[in-house]
Protein backbone atom coordinates (compact mmCIF):
# COMPACT_ATOMS: atom_id res chain seq x y z
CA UNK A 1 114.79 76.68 110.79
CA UNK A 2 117.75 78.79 110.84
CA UNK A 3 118.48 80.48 114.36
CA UNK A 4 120.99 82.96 112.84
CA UNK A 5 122.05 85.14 110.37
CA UNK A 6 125.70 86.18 108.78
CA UNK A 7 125.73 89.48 107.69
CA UNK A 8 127.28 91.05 104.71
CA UNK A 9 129.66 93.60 105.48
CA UNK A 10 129.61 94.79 101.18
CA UNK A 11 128.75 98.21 100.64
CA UNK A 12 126.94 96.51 97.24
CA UNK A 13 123.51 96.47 98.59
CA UNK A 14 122.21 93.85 95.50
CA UNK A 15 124.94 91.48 97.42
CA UNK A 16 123.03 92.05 100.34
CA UNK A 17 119.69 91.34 99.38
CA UNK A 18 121.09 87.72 97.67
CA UNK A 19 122.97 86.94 101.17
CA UNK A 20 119.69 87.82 103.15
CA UNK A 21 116.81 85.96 100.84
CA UNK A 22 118.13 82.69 101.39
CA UNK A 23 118.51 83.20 104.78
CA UNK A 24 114.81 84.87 105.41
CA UNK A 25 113.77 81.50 103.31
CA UNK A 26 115.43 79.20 106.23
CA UNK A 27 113.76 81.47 109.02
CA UNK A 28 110.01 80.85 107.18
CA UNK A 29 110.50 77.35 106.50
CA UNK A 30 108.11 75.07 108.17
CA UNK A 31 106.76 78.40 110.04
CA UNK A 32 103.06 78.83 108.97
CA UNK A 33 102.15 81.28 112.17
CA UNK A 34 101.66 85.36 110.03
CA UNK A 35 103.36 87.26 112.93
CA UNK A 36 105.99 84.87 113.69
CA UNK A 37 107.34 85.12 110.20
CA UNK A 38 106.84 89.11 110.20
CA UNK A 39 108.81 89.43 113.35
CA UNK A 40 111.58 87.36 112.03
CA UNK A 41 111.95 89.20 108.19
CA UNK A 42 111.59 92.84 110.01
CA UNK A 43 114.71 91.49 112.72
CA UNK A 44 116.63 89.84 109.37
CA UNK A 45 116.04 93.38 107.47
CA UNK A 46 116.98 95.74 110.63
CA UNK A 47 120.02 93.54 111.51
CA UNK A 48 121.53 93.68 107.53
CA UNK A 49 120.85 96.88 106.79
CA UNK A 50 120.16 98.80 110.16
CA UNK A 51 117.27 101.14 109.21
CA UNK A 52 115.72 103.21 111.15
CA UNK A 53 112.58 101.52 111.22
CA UNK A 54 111.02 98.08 109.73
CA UNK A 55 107.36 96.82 109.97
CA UNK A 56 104.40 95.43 108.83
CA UNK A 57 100.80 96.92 109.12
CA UNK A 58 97.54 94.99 108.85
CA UNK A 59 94.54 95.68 107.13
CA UNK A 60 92.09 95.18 109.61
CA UNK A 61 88.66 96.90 110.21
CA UNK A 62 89.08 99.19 107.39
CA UNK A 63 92.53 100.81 108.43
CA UNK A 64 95.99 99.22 108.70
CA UNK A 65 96.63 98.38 112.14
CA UNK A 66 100.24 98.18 113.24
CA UNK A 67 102.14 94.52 113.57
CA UNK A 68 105.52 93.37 114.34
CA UNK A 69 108.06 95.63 113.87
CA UNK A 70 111.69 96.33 114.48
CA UNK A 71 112.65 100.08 116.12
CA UNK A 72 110.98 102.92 118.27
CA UNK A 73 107.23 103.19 118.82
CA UNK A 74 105.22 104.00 115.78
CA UNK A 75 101.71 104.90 115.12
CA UNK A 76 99.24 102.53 115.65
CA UNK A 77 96.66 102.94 113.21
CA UNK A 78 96.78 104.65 109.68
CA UNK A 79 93.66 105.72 107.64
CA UNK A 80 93.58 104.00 103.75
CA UNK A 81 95.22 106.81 101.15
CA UNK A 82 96.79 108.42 104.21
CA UNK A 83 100.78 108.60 104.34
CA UNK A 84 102.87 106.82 102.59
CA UNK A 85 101.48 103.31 103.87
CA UNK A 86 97.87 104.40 103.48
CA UNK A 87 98.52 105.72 99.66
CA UNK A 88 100.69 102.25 99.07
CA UNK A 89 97.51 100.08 100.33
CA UNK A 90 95.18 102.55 98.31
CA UNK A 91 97.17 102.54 94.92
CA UNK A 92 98.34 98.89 95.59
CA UNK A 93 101.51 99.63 94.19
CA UNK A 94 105.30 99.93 96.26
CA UNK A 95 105.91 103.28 97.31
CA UNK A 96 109.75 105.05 96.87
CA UNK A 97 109.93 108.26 99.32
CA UNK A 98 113.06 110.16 99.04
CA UNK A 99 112.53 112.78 101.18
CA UNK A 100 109.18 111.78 103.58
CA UNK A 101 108.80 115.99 104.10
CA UNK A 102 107.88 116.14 100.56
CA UNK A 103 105.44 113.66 100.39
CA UNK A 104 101.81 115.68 100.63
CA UNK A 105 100.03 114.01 103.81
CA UNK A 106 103.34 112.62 105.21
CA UNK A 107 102.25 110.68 108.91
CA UNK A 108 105.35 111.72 110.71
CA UNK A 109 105.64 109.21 113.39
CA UNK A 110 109.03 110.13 114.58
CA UNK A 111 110.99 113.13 113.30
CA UNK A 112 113.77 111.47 112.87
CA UNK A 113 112.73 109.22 109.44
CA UNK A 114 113.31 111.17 106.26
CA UNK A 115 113.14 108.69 103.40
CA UNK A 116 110.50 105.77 103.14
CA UNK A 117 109.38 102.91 100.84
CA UNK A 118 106.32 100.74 101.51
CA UNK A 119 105.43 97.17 99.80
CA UNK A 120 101.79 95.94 99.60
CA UNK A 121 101.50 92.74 101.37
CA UNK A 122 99.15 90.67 98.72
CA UNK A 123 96.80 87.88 99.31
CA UNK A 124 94.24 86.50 96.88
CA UNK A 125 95.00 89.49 94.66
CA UNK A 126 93.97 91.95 97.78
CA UNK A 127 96.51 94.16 99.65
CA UNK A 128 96.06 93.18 103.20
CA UNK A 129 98.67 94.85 104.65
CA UNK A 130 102.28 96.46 104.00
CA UNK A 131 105.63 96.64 104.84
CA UNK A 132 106.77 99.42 105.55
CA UNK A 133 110.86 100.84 106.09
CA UNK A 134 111.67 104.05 107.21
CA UNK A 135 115.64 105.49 106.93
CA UNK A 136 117.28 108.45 109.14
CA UNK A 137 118.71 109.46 105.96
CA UNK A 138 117.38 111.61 102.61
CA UNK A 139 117.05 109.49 99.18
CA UNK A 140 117.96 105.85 100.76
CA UNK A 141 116.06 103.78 98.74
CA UNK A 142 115.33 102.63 94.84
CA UNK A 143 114.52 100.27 92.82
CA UNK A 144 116.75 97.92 93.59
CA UNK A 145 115.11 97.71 97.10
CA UNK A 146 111.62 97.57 95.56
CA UNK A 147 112.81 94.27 93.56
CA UNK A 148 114.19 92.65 96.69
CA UNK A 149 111.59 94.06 99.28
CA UNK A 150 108.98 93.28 97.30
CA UNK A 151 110.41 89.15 96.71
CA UNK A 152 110.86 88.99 100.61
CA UNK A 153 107.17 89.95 101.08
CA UNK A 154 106.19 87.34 98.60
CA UNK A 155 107.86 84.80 100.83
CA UNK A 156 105.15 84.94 103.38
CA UNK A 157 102.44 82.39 103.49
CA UNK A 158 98.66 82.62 104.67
């Protein structure tokens, strides 16, 4: 397992994303605990890229119930086809949020995020969960992040 990670200092964020898979790879291998491997690609993703906010939420009970994360507090438990992580587990399809005040039902857990995109976490064909990144700034993510995002969430094993 790697213990660290060398960050890419390119402004080319596709540059990033190939720097950081590899590395997220050598944190998950031989790691089969769920939250162990969550913590560690929500630390990788905050320390390359320094969002505001990174973290995964569980399906569990019928709602998505907050796991590990990386930034301030954030709201524990979110409703299916509420917000932008409830609508991403509903329509089971990645979620691009330019501006988080347009987006009808927004869960505002702090002020301060103002563009979001949310990957569904699959397993046996089921969205159990999502990952979920939140930016300080407007129109901060695209496809580009989807594609990558969406191949880092595919690295975790169940």
């Amino acid at each position: 397992m790697a213990e660290d990670l060398t960050i890419t200092k390119s402004t080319d964020k596709q540059e990033q994303y190939q720097s950081l898979i590899p590395q997220i790879e050598a944190l998950l291998y031989g790691e089969h605990d769920l939250i162990a491997n969550q913590a560690n690609i929500c630390a990788a993703l905050k320390e390359q890229f320094k969002w505001f906010w990174v973290g995964f939420y569980m399906v569990k009970g019928g709602e998505l119930v907050l796991a590990p994360f990386q930034g301030p507090v954030a709201c524990t438990r979110i409703a299916k086809g509420k917000g932008v992580c409830g609508t991403a587990w509903e329509q089971g399809k990645t979620l691009i949020v330019p501006d988080v005040d347009a987006f009808p039902g927004h869960i505002a857990c702090s002020s301060l995020s103002r563009s979001e995109i949310v990957i569904p976490v699959y397993h046996n064909n089921e969205v159990i969960g999502v990952l979920d990144v939140d930016s300080e700034e407007l129109d901060q993510f695209d496809e580009i992040d989807a594609q990558y995002l969406e191949q880092i969430v595919k690295l975790l094993q169940f």
